[in-house]
PDB file of N, CA and C in Angstrom:
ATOM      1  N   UNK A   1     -16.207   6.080   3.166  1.00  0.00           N
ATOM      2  CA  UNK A   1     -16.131   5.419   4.467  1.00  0.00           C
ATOM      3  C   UNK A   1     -17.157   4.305   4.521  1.00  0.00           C
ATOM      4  N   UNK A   2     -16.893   2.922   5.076  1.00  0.00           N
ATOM      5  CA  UNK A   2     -17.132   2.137   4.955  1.00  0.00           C
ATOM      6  C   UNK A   2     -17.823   1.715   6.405  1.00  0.00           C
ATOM      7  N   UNK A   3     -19.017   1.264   6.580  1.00  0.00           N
ATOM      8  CA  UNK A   3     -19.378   1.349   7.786  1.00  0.00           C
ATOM      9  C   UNK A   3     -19.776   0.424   8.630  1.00  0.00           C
ATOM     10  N   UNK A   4     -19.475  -0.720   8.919  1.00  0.00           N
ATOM     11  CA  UNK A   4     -19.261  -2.063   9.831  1.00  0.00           C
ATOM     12  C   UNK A   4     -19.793  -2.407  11.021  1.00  0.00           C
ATOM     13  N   UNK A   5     -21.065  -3.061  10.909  1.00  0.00           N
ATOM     14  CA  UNK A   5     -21.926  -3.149  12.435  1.00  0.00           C
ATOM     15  C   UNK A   5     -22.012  -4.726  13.036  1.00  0.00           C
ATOM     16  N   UNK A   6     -21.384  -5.123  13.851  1.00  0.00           N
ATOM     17  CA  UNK A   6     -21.742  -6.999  13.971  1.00  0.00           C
ATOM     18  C   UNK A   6     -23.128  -6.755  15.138  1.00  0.00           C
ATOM     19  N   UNK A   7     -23.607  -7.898  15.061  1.00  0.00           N
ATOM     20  CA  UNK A   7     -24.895  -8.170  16.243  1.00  0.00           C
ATOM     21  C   UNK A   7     -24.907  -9.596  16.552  1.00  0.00           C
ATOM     22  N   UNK A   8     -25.672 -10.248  17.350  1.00  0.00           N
ATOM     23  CA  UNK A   8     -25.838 -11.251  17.830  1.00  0.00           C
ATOM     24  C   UNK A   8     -24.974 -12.146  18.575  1.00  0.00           C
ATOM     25  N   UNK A   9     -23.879 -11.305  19.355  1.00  0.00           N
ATOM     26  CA  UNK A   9     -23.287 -11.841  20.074  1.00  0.00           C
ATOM     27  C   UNK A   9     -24.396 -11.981  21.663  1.00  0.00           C
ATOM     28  N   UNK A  10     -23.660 -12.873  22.430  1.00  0.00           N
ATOM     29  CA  UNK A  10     -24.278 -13.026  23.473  1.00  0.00           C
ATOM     30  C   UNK A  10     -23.296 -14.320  24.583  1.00  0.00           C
ATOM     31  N   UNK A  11     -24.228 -14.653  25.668  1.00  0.00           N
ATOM     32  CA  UNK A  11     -23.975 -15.979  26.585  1.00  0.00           C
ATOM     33  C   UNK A  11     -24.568 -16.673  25.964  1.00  0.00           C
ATOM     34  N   UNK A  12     -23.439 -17.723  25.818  1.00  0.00           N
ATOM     35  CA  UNK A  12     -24.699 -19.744  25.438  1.00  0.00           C
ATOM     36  C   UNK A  12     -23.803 -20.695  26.098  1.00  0.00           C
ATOM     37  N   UNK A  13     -24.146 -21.918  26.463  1.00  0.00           N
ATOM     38  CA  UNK A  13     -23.849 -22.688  27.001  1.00  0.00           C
ATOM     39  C   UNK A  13     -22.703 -23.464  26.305  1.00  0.00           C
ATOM     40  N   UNK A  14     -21.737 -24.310  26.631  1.00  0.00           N
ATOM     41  CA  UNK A  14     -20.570 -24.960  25.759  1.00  0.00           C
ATOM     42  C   UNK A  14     -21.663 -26.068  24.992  1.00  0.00           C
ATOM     43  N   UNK A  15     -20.901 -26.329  23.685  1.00  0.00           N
ATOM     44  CA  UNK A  15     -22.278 -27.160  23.019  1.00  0.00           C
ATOM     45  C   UNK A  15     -23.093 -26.738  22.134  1.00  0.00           C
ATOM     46  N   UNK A  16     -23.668 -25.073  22.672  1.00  0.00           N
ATOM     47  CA  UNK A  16     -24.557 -24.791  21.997  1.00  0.00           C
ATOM     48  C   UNK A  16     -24.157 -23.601  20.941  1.00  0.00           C
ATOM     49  N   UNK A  17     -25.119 -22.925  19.925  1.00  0.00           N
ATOM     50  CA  UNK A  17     -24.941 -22.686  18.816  1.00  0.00           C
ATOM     51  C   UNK A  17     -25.227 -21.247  19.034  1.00  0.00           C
ATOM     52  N   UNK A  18     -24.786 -20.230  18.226  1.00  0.00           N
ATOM     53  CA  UNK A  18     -24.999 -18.802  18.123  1.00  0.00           C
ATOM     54  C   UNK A  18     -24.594 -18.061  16.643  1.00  0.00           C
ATOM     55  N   UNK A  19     -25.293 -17.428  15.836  1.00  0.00           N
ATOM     56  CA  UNK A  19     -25.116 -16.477  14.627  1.00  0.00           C
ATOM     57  C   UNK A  19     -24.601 -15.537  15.025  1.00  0.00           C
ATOM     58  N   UNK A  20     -23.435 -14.927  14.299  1.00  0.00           N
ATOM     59  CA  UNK A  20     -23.268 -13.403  14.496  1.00  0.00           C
ATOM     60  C   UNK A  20     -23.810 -13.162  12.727  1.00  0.00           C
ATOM     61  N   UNK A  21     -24.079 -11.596  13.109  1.00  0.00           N
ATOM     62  CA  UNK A  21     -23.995 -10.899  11.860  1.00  0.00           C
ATOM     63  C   UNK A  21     -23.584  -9.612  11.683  1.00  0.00           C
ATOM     64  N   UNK A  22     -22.856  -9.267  10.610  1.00  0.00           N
ATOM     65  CA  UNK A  22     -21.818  -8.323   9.865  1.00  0.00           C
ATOM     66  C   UNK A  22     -23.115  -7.508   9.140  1.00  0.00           C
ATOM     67  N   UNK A  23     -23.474  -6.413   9.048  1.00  0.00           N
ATOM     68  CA  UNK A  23     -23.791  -5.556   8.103  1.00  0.00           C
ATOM     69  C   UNK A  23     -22.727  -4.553   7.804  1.00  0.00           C
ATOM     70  N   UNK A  24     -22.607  -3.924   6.453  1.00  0.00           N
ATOM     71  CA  UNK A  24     -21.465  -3.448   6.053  1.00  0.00           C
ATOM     72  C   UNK A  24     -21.944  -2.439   4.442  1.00  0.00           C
ATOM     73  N   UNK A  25     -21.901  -1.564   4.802  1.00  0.00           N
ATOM     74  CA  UNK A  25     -22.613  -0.306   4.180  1.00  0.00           C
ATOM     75  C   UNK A  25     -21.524  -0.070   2.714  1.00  0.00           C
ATOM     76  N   UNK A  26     -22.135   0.476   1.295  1.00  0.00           N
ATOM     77  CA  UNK A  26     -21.427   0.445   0.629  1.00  0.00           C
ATOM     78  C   UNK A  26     -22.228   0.095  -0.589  1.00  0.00           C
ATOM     79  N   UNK A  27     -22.083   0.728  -2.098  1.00  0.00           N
ATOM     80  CA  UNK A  27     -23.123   0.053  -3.343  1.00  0.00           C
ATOM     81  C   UNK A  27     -22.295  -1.430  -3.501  1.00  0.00           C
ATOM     82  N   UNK A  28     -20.631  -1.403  -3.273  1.00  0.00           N
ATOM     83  CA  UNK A  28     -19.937  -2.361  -3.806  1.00  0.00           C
ATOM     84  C   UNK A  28     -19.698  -3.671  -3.129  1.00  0.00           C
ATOM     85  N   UNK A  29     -20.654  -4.187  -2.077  1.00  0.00           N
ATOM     86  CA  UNK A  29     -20.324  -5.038  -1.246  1.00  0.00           C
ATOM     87  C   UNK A  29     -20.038  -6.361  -1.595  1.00  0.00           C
ATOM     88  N   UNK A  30     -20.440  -6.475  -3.042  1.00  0.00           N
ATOM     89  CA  UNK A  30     -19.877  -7.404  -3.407  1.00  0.00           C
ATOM     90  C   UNK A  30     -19.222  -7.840  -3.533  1.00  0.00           C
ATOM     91  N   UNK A  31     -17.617  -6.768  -3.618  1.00  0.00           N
ATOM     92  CA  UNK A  31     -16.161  -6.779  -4.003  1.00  0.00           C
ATOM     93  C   UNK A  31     -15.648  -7.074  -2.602  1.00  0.00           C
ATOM     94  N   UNK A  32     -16.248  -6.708  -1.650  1.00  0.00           N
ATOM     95  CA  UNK A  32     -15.272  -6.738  -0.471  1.00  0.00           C
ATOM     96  C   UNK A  32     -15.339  -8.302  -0.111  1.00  0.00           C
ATOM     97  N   UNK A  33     -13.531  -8.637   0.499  1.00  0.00           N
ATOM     98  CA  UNK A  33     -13.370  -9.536   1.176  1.00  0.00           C
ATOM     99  C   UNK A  33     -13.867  -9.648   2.646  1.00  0.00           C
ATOM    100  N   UNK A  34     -14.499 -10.105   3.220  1.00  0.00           N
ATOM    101  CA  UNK A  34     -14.957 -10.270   4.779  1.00  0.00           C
ATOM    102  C   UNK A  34     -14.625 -11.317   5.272  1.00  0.00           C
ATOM    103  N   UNK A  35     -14.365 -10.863   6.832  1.00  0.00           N
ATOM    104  CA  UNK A  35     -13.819 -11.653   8.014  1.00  0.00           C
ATOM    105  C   UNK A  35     -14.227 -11.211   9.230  1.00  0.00           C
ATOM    106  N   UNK A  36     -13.970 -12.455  10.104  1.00  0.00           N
ATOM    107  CA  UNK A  36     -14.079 -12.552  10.966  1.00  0.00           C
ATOM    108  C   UNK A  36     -13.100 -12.747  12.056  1.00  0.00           C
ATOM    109  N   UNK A  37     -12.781 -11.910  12.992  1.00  0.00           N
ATOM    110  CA  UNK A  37     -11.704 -11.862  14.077  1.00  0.00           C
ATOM    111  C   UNK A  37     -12.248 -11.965  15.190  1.00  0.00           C
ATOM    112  N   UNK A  38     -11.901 -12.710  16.184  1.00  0.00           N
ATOM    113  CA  UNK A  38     -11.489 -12.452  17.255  1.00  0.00           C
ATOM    114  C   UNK A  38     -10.506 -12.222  18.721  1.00  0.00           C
ATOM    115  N   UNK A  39     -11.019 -11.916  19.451  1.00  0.00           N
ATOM    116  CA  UNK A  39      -9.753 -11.335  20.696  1.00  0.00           C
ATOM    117  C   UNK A  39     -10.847 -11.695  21.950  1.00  0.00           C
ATOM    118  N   UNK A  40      -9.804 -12.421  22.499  1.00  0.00           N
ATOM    119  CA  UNK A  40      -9.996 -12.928  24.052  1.00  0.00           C
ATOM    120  C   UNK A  40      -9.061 -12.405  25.118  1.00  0.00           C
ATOM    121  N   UNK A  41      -9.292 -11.680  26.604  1.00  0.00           N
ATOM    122  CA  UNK A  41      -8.920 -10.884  27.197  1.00  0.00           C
ATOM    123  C   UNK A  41      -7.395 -11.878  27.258  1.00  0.00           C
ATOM    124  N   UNK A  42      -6.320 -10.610  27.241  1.00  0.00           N
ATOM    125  CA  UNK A  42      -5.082 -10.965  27.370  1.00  0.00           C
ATOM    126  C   UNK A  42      -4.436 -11.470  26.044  1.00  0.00           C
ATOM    127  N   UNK A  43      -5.018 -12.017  24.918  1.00  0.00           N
ATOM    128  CA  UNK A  43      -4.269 -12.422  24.025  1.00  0.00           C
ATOM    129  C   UNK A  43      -4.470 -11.579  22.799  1.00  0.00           C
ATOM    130  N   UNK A  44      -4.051 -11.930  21.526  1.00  0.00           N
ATOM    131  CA  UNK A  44      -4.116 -10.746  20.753  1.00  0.00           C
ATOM    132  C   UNK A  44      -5.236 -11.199  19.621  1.00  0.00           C
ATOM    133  N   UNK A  45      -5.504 -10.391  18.590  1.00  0.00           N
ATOM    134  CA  UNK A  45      -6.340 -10.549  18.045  1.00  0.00           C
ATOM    135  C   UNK A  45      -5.932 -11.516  16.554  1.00  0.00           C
ATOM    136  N   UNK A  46      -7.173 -12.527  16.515  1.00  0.00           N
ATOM    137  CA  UNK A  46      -6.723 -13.700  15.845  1.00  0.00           C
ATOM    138  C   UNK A  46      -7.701 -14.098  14.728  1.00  0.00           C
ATOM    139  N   UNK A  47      -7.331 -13.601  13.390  1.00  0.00           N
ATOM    140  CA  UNK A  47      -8.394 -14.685  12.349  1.00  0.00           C
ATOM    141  C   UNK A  47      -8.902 -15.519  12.789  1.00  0.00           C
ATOM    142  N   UNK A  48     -10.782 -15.819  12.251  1.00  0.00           N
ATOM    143  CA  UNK A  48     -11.298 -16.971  12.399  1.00  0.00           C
ATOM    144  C   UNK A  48     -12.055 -17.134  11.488  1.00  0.00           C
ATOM    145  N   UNK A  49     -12.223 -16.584  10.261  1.00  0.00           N
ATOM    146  CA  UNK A  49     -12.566 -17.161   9.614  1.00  0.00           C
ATOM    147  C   UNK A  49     -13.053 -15.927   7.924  1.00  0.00           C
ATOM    148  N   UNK A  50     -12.369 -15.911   7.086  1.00  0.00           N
ATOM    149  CA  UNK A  50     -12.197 -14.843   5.956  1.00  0.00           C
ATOM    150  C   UNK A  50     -13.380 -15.866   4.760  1.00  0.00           C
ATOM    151  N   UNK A  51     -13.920 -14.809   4.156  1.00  0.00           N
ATOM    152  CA  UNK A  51     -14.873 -14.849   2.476  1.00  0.00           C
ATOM    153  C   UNK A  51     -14.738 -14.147   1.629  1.00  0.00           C
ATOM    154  N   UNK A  52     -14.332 -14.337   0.571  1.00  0.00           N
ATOM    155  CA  UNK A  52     -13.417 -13.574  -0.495  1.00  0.00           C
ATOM    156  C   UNK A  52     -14.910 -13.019  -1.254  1.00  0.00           C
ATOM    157  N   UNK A  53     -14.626 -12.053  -2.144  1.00  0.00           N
ATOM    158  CA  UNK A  53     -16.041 -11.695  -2.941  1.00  0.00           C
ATOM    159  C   UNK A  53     -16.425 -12.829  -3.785  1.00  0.00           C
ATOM    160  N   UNK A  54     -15.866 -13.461  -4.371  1.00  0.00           N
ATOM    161  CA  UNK A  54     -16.201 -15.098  -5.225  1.00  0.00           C
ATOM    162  C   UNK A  54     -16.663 -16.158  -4.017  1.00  0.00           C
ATOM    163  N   UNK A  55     -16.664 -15.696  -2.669  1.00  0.00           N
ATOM    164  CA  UNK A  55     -17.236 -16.862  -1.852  1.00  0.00           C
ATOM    165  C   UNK A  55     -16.414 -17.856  -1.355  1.00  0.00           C
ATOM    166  N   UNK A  56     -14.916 -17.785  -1.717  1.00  0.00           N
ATOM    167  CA  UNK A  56     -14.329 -18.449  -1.250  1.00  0.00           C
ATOM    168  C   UNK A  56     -13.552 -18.462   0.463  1.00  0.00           C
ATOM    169  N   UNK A  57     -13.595 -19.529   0.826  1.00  0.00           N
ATOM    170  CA  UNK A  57     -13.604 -19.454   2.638  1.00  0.00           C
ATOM    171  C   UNK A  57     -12.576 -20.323   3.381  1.00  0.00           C
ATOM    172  N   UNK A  58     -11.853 -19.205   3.834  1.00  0.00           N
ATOM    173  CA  UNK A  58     -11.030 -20.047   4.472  1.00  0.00           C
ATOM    174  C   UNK A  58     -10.504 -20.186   6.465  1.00  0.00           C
ATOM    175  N   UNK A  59     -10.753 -21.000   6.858  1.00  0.00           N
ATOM    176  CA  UNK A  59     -10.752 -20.562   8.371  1.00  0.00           C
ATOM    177  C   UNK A  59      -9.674 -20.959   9.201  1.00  0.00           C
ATOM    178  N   UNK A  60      -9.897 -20.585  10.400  1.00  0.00           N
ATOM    179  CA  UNK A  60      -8.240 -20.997  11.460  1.00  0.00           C
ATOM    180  C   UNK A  60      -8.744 -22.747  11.639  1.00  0.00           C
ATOM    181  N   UNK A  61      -7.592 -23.292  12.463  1.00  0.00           N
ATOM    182  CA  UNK A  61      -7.404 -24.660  12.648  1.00  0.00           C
ATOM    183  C   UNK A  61      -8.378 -25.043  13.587  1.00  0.00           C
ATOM    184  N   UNK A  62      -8.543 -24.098  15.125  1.00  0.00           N
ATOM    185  CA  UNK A  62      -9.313 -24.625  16.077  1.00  0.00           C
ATOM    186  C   UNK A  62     -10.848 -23.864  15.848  1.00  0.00           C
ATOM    187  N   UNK A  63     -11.341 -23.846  14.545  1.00  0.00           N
ATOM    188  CA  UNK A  63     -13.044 -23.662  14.380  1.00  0.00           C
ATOM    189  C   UNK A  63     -13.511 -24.078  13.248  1.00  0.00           C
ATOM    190  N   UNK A  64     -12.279 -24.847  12.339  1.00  0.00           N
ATOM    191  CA  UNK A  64     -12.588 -25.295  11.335  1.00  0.00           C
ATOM    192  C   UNK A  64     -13.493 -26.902  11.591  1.00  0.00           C
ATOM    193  N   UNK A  65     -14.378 -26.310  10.902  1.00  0.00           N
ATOM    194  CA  UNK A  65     -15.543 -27.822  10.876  1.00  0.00           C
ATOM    195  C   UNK A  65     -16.742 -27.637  12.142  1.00  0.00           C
ATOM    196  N   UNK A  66     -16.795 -26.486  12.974  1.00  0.00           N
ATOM    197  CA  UNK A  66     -17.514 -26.243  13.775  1.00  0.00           C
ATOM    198  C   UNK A  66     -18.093 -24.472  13.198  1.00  0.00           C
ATOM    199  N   UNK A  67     -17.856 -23.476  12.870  1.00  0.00           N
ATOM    200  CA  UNK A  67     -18.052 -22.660  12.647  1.00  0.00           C
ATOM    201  C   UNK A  67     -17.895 -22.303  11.035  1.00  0.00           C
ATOM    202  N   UNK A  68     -18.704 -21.262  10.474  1.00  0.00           N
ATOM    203  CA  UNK A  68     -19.156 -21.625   8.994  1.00  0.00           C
ATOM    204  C   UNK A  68     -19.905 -19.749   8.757  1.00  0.00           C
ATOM    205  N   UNK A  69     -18.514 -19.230   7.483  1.00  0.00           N
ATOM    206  CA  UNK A  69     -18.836 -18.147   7.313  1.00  0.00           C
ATOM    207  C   UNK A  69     -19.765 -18.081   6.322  1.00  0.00           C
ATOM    208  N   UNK A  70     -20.348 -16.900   5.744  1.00  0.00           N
ATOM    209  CA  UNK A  70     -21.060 -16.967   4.516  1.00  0.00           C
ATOM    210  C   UNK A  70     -21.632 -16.086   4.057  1.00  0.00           C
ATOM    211  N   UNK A  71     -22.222 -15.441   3.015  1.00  0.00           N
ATOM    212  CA  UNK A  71     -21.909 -14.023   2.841  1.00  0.00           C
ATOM    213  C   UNK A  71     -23.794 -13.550   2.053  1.00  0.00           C
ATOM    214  N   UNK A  72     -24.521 -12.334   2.080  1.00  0.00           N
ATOM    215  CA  UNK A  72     -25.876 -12.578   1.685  1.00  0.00           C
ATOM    216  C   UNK A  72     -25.247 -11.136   0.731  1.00  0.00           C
ATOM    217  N   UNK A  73     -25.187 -11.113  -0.521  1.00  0.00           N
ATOM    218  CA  UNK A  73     -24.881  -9.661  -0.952  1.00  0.00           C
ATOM    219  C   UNK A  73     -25.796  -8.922  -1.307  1.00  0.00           C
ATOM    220  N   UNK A  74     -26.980  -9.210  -1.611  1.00  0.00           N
ATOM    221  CA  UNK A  74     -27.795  -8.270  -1.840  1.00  0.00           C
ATOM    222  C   UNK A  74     -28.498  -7.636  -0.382  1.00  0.00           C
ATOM    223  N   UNK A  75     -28.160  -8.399   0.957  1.00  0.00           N
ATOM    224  CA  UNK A  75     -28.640  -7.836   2.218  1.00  0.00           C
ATOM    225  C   UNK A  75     -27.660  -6.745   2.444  1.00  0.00           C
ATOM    226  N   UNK A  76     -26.082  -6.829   1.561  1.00  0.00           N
ATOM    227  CA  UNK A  76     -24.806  -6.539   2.258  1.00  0.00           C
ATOM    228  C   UNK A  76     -24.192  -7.191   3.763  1.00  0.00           C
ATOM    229  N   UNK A  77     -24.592  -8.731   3.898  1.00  0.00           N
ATOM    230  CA  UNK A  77     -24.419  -9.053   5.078  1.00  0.00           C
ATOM    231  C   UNK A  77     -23.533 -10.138   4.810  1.00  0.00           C
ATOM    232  N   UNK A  78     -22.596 -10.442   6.129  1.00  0.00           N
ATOM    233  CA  UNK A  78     -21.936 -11.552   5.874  1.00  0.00           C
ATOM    234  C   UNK A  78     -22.218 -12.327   7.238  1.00  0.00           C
ATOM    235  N   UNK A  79     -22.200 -13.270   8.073  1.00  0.00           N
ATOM    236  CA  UNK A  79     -22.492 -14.172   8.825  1.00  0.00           C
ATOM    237  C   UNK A  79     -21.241 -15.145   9.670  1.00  0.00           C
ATOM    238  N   UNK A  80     -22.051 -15.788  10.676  1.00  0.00           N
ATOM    239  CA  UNK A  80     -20.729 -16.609  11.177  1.00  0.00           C
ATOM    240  C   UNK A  80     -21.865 -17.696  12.317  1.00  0.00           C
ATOM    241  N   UNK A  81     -22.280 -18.810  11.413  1.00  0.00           N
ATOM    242  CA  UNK A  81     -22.613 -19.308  12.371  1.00  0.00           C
ATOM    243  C   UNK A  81     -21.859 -20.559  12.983  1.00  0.00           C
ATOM    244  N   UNK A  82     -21.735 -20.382  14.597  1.00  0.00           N
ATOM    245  CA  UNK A  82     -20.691 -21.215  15.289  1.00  0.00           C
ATOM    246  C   UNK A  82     -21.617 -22.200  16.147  1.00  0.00           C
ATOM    247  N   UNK A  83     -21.519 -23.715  16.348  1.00  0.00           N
ATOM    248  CA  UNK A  83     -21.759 -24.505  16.272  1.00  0.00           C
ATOM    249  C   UNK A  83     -20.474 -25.529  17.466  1.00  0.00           C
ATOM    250  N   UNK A  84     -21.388 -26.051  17.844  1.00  0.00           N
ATOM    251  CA  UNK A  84     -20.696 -26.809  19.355  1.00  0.00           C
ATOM    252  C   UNK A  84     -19.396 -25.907  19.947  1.00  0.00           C
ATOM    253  N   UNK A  85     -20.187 -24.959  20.683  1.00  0.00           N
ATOM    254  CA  UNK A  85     -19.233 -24.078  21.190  1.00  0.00           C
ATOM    255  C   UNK A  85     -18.572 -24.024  22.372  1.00  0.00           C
ATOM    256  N   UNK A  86     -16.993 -23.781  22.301  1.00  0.00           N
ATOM    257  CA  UNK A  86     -16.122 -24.337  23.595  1.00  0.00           C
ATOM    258  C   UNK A  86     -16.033 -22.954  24.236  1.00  0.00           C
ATOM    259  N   UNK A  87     -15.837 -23.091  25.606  1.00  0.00           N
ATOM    260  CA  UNK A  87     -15.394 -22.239  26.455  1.00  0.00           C
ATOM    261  C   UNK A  87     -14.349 -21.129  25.813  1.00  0.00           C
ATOM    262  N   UNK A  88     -13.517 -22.236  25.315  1.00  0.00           N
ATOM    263  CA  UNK A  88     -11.838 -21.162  24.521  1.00  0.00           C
ATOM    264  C   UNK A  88     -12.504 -20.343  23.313  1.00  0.00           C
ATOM    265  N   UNK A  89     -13.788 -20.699  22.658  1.00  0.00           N
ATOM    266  CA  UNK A  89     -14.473 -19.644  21.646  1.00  0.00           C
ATOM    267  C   UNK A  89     -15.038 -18.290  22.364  1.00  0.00           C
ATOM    268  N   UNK A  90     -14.938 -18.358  23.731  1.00  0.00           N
ATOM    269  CA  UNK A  90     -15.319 -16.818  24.216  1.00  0.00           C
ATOM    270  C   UNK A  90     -13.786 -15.405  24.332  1.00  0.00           C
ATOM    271  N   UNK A  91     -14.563 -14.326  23.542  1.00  0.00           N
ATOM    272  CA  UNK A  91     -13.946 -13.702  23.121  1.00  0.00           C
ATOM    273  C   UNK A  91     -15.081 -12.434  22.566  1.00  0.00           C
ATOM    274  N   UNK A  92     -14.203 -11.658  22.046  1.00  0.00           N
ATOM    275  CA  UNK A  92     -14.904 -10.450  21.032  1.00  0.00           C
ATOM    276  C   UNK A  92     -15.018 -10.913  20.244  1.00  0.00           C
ATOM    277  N   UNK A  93     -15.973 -10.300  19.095  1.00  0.00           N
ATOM    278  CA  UNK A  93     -15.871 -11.284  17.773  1.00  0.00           C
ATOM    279  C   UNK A  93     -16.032  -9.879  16.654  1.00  0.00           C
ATOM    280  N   UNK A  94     -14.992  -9.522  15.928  1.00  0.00           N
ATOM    281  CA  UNK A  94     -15.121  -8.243  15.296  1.00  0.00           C
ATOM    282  C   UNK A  94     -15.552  -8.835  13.399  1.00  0.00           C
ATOM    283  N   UNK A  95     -15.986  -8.173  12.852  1.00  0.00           N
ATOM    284  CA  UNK A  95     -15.883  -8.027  11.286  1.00  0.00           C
ATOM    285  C   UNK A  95     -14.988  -7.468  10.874  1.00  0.00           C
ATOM    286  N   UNK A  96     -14.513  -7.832   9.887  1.00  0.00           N
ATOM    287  CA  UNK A  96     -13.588  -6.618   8.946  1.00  0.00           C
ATOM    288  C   UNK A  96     -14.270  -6.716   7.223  1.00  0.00           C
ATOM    289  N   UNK A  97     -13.882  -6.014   6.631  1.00  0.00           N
ATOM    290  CA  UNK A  97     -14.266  -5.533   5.601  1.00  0.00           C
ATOM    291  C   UNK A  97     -13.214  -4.793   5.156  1.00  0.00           C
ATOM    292  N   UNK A  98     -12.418  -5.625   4.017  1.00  0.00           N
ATOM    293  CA  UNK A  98     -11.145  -5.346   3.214  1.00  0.00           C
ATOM    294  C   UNK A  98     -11.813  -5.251   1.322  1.00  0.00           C
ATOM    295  N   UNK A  99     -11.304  -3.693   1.486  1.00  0.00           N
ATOM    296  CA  UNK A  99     -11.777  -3.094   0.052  1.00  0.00           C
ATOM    297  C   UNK A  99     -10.062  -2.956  -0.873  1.00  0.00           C
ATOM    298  N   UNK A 100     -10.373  -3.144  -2.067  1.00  0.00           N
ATOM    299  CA  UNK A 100      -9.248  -3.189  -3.164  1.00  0.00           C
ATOM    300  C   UNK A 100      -8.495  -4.166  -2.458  1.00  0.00           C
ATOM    301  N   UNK A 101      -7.572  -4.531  -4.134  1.00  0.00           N
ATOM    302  CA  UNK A 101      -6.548  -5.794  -4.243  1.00  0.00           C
ATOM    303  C   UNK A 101      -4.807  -4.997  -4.068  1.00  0.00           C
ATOM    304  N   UNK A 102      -4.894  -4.242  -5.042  1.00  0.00           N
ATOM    305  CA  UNK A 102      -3.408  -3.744  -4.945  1.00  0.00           C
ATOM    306  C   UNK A 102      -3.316  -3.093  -3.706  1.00  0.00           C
ATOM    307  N   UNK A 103      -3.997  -1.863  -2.936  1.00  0.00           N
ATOM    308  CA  UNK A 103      -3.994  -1.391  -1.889  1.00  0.00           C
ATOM    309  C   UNK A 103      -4.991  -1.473  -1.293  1.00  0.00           C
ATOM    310  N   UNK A 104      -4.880  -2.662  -0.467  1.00  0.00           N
ATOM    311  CA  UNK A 104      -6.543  -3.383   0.215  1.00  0.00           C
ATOM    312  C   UNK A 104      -6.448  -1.810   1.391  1.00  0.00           C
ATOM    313  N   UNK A 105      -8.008  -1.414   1.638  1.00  0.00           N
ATOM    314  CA  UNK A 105      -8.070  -0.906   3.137  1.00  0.00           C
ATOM    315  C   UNK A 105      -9.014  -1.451   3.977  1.00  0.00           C
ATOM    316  N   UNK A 106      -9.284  -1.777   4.854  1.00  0.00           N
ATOM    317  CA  UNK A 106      -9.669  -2.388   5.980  1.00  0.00           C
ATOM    318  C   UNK A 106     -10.399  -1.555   6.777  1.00  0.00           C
ATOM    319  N   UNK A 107     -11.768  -1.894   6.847  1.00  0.00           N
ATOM    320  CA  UNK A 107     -12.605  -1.194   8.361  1.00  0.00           C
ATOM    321  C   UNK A 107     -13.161  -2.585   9.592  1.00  0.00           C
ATOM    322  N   UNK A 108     -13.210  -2.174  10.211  1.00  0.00           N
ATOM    323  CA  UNK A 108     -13.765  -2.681  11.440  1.00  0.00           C
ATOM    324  C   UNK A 108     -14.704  -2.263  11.947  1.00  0.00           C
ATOM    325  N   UNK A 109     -15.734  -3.011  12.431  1.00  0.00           N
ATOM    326  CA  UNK A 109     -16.711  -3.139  13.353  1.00  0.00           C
ATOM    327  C   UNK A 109     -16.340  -2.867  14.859  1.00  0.00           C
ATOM    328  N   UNK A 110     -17.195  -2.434  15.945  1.00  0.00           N
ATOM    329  CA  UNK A 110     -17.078  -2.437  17.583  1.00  0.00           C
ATOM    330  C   UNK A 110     -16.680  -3.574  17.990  1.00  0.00           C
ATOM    331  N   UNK A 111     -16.962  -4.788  17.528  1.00  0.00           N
ATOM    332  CA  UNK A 111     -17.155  -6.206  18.073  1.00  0.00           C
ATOM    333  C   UNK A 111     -18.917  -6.518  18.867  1.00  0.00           C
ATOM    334  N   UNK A 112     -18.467  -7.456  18.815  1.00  0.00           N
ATOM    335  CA  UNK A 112     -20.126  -8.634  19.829  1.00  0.00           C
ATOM    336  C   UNK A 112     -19.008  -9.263  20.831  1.00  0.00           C
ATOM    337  N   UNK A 113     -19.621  -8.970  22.273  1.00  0.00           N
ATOM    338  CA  UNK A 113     -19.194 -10.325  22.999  1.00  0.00           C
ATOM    339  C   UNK A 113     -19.928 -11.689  22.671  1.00  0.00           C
ATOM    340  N   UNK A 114     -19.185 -12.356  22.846  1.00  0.00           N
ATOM    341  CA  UNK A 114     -19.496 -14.020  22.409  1.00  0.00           C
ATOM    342  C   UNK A 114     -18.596 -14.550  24.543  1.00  0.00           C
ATOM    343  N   UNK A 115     -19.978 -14.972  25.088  1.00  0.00           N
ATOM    344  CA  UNK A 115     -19.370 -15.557  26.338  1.00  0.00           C
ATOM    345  C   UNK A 115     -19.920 -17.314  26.196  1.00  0.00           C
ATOM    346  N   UNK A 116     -19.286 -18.441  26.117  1.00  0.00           N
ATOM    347  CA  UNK A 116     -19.355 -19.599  26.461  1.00  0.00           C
ATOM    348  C   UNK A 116     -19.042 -19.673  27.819  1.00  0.00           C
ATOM    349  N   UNK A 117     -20.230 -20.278  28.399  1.00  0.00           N
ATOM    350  CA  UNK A 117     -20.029 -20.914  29.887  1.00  0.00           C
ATOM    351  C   UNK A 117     -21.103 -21.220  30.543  1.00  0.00           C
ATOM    352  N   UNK A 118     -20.686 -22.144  30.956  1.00  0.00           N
ATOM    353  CA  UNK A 118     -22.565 -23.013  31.719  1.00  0.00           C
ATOM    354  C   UNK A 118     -22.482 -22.260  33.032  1.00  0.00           C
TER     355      UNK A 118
END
């Protein structure tokens, strides 16, 4: 069992900047793919931004070039720092942590609220 904690969610103003962070328990954290989801009340839950174990990163359309994943493996941590932040970026903001290729399994984190609004 794989064990998935995010932190540093919070309120910030539109504009301004906020880190989340993923800790994610495990000797093999190197292998795992990590992401980042979120869900805003009423809609469903939406990729924002995945890091493959080689580091490779790929994100949704409306946070690409403003938000920036990245991964520390010997902390076992992966990151998300978001950068000129809009109102429509408030939401939950969950981790996942996807283990194996042929039969990936998937854990999740509680989530961080993330609130934008002056």
């Amino acid at each position: 069992q794989v064990q998935v904690v995010e932190s540093g969610g919070g309120l910030v103003q539109p504009g301004g900047s906020l880190r989340l962070s993923c800790a994610a328990s495990g000797r093999f954290f190197n292998r795992y793919a990590m992401g980042w989801y979120r869900q805003a009340p009423g809609k469903q839950r939406e990729l924002v931004a995945v890091i493959s174990s080689g580091g490779s990163t790929n994100y949704s359309d409306s946070v690409q070039g403003r938000l920036t994943i990245s991964r520390d493996n010997p902390k076992n941590t992966v990151y998300l720092q978001m950068n000129s932040l809009k109102s429509e970026d408030t939401a939950i903001y969950y981790c996942n942590a996807q283990i194996g290729e042929a039969m990936p399994v998937s854990y999740w984190g509680q989530g961080t609220q993330v609130t934008v609004s002056s």
